[in-house]
Protein backbone atom coordinates (compact mmCIF):
# COMPACT_ATOMS: atom_id res chain seq x y z
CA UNK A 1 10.36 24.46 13.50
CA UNK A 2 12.98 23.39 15.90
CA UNK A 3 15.11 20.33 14.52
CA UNK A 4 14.69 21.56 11.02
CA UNK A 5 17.63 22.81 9.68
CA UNK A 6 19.53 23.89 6.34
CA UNK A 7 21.05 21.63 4.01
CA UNK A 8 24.29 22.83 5.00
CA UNK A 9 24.39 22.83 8.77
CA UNK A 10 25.82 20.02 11.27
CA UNK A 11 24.28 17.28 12.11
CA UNK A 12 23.38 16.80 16.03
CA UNK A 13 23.59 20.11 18.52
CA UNK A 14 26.12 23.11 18.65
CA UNK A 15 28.78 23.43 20.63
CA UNK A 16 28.93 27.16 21.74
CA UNK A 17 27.20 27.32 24.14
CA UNK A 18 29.34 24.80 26.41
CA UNK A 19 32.38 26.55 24.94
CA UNK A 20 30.25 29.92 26.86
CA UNK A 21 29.36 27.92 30.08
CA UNK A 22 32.82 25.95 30.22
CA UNK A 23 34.83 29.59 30.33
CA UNK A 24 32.38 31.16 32.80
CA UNK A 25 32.55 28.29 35.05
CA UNK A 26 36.41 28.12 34.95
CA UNK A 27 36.46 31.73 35.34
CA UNK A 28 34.65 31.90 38.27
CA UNK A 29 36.25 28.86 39.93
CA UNK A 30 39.96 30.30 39.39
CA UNK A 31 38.35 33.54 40.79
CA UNK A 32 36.86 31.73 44.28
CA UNK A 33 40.21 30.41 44.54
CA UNK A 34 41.84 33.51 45.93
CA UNK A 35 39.10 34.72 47.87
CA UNK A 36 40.44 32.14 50.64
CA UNK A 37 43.43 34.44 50.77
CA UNK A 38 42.92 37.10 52.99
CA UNK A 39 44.77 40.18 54.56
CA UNK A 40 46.65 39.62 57.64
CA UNK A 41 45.19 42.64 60.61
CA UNK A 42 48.04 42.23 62.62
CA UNK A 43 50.56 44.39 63.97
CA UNK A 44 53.29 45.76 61.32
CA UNK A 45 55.81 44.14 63.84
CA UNK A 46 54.06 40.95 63.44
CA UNK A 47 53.23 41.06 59.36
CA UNK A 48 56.62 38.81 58.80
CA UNK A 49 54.96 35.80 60.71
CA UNK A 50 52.12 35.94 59.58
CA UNK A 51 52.93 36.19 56.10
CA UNK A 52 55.00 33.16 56.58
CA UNK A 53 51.54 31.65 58.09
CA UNK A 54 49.84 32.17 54.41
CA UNK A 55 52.29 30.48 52.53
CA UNK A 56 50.29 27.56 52.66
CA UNK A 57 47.42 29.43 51.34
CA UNK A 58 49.51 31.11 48.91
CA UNK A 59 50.95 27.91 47.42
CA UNK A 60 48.04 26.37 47.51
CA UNK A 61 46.31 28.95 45.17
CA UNK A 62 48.75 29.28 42.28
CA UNK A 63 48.65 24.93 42.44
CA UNK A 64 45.10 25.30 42.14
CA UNK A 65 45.09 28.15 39.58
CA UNK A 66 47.48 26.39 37.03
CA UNK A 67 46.01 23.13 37.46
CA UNK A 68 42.61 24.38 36.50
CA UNK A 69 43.97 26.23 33.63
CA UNK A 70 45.66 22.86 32.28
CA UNK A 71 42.16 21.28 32.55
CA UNK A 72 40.62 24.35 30.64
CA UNK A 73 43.21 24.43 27.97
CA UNK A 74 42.54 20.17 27.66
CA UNK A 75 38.54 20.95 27.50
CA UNK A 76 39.44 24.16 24.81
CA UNK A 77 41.73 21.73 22.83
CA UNK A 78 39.02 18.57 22.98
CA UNK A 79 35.94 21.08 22.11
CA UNK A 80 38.26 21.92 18.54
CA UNK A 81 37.83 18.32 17.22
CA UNK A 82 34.32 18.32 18.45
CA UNK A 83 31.79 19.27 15.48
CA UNK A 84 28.80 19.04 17.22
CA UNK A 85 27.29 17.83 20.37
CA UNK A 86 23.80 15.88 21.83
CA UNK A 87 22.43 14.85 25.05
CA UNK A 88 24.93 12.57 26.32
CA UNK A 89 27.37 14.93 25.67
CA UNK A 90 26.12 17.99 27.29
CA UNK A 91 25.10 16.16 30.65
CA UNK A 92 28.38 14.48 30.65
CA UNK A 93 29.80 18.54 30.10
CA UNK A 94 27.33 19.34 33.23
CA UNK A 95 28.65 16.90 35.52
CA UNK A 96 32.37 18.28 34.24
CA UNK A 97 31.85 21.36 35.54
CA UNK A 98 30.34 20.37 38.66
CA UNK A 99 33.55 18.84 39.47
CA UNK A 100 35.76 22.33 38.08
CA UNK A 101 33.28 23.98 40.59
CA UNK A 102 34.10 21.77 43.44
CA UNK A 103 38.09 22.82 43.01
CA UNK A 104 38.03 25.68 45.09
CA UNK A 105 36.53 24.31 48.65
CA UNK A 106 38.65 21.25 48.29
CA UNK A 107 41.93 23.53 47.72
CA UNK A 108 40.68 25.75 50.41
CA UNK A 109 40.37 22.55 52.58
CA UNK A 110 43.92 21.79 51.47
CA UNK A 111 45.49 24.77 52.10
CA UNK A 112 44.18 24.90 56.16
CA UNK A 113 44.97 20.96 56.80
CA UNK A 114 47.63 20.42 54.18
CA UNK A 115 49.72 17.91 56.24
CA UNK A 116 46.37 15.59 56.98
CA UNK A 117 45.82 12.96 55.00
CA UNK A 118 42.30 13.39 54.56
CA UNK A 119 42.67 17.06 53.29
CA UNK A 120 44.71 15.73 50.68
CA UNK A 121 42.99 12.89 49.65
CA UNK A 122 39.47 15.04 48.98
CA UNK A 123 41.50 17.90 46.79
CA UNK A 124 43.15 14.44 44.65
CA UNK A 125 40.19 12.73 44.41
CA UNK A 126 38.60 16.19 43.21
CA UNK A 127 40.79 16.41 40.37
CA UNK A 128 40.39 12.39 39.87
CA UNK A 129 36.94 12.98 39.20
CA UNK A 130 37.49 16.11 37.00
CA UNK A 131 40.12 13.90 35.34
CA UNK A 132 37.48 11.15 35.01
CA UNK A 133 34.97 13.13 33.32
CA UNK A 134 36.83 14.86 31.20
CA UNK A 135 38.04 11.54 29.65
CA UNK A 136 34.40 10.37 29.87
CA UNK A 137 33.68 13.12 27.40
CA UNK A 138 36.78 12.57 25.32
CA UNK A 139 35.58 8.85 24.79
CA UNK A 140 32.14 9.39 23.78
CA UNK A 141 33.09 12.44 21.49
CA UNK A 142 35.34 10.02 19.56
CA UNK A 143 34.04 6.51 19.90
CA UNK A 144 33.53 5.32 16.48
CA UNK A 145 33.83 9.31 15.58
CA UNK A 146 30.82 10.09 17.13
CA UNK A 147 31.00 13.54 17.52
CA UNK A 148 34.05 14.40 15.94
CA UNK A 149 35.45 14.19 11.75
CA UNK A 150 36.00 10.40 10.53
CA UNK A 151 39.14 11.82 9.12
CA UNK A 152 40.51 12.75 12.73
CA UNK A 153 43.93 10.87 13.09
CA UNK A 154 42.95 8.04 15.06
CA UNK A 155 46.69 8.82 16.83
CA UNK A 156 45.76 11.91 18.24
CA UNK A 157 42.81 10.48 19.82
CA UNK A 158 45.55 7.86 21.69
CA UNK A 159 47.73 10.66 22.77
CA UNK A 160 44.80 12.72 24.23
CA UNK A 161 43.68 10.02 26.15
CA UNK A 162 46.76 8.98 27.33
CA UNK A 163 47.77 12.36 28.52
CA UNK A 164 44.31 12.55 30.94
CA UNK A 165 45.40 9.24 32.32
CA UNK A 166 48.85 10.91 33.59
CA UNK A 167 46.66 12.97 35.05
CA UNK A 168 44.43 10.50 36.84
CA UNK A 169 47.65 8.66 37.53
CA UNK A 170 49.25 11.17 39.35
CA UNK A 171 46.21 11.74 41.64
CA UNK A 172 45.83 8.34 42.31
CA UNK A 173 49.25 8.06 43.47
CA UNK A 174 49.15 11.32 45.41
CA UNK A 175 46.29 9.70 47.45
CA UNK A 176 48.48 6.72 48.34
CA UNK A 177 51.09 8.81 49.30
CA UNK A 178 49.40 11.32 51.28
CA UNK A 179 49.21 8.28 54.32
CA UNK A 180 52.74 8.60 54.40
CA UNK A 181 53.57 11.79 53.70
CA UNK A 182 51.34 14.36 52.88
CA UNK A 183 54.05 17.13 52.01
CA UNK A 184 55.37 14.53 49.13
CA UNK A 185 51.96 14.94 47.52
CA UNK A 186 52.59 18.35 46.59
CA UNK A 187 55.65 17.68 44.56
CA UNK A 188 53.49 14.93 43.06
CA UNK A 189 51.25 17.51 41.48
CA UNK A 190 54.39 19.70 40.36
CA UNK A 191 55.25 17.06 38.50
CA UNK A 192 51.95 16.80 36.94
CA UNK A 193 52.27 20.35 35.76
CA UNK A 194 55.30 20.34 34.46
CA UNK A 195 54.51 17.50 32.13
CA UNK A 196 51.11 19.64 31.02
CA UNK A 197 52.63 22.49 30.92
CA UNK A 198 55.68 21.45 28.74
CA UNK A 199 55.48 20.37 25.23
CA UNK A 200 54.26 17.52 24.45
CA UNK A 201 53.59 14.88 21.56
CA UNK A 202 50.00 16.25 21.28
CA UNK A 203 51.20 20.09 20.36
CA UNK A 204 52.66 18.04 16.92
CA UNK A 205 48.59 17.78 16.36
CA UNK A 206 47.57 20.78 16.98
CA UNK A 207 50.01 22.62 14.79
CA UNK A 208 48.14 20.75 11.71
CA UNK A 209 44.51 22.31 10.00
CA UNK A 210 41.63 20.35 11.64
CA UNK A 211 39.91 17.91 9.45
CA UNK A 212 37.69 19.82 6.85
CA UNK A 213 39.56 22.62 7.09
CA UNK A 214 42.62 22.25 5.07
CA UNK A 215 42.83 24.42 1.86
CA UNK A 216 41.95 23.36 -0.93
């Protein structure tokens, strides 16, 4: 019967099938992203300009594209500490994605009216709320080590969180911004990936065997 399980199996739900659903929804979202990038019919005497016309397009894409493969790697790395999942959980996974999913018409509305305000305030708040969630889910997975070890080091959990609040941060500010300049926004979010990208005081964590699995 359903809920009846071995001695020897994890309390609560599993956790592979969001691990399946998270990668096909990123997958397909980093996908849509390039499908607002189109071949210019033109002249050949013309192809120059209007190249130059799709840099915005262009830009906009790889921005997109490495920002949503920060927030997969951040969901990949929070998913490792998790040891199993419930109901909470997965609807607070659902409305994740939703936001992931959103990423590509609110880039593709950035990259046609990048210097409006509005433009840029949608595609930051869009990455505010997929910031949001995904600390939502990071704070229920380890509140009082709810869904995670009761050995995890209680600094890691800090670190995580703090990292998703750059994040937020950033966005927040790029909003602000974007009234006075738009184009500064931009750099805004460069900044954000270089400080994702780089390493950080997190990788120390992850180069150490997860709770339960050190040898023995």
């Amino acid at each position: 019967m359903m809920g009846q399980t071995g001695a020897s199996a994890p309390a609560g739900l599993g956790k592979a099938r969001i691990e399946t659903l998270a990668d096909g929804v990123f997958a397909i979202a980093m996908t849509l992203l390039v499908l607002d990038i189109h071949v210019p019919s033109v002249p050949a005497e013309e192809l120059n300009a209007a190249l130059e016309r799709l840099l915005p397009k262009l830009a906009t894409f790889a921005l997109s594209f490495i920002l949503l493969g920060i927030y997969w790697v951040a969901h990949h790395a929070m998913l490792h500490y998790v040891r199993h999942t419930d109901r909470p959980f997965l609807w607070i996974n659902v409305v994740f994605l939703m936001t992931v999913a959103l990423v590509p018409f609110s880039a593709a509305l950035l990259s046609a009216y990048w210097r409006t305000p509005t433009a840029v305030v949608v595609y930051a708040g869009n990455l505010m709320l997929v910031a949001g969630t995904l600390l939502c889910l990071w704070r229920y997975a380890t509140r009082r080590q709810r869904l995670v070890d009761r050995e995890l080091d209680p600094a890691l959990i800090r670190v995580a969180e703090r990292r998703i609040w750059f994040g937020f941060g950033i966005c927040s500010t790029a909003v602000l911004v974007s009234f006075w300049s738009p184009a500064v926004t931009l750099v805004l979010f460069v900044v954000m990936i270089v400080y994702y990208v780089l390493p950080g005081r997190v990788d120390r964590f992850w180069n150490r065997p997860a709770p339960g699995k050190e040898s023995r």
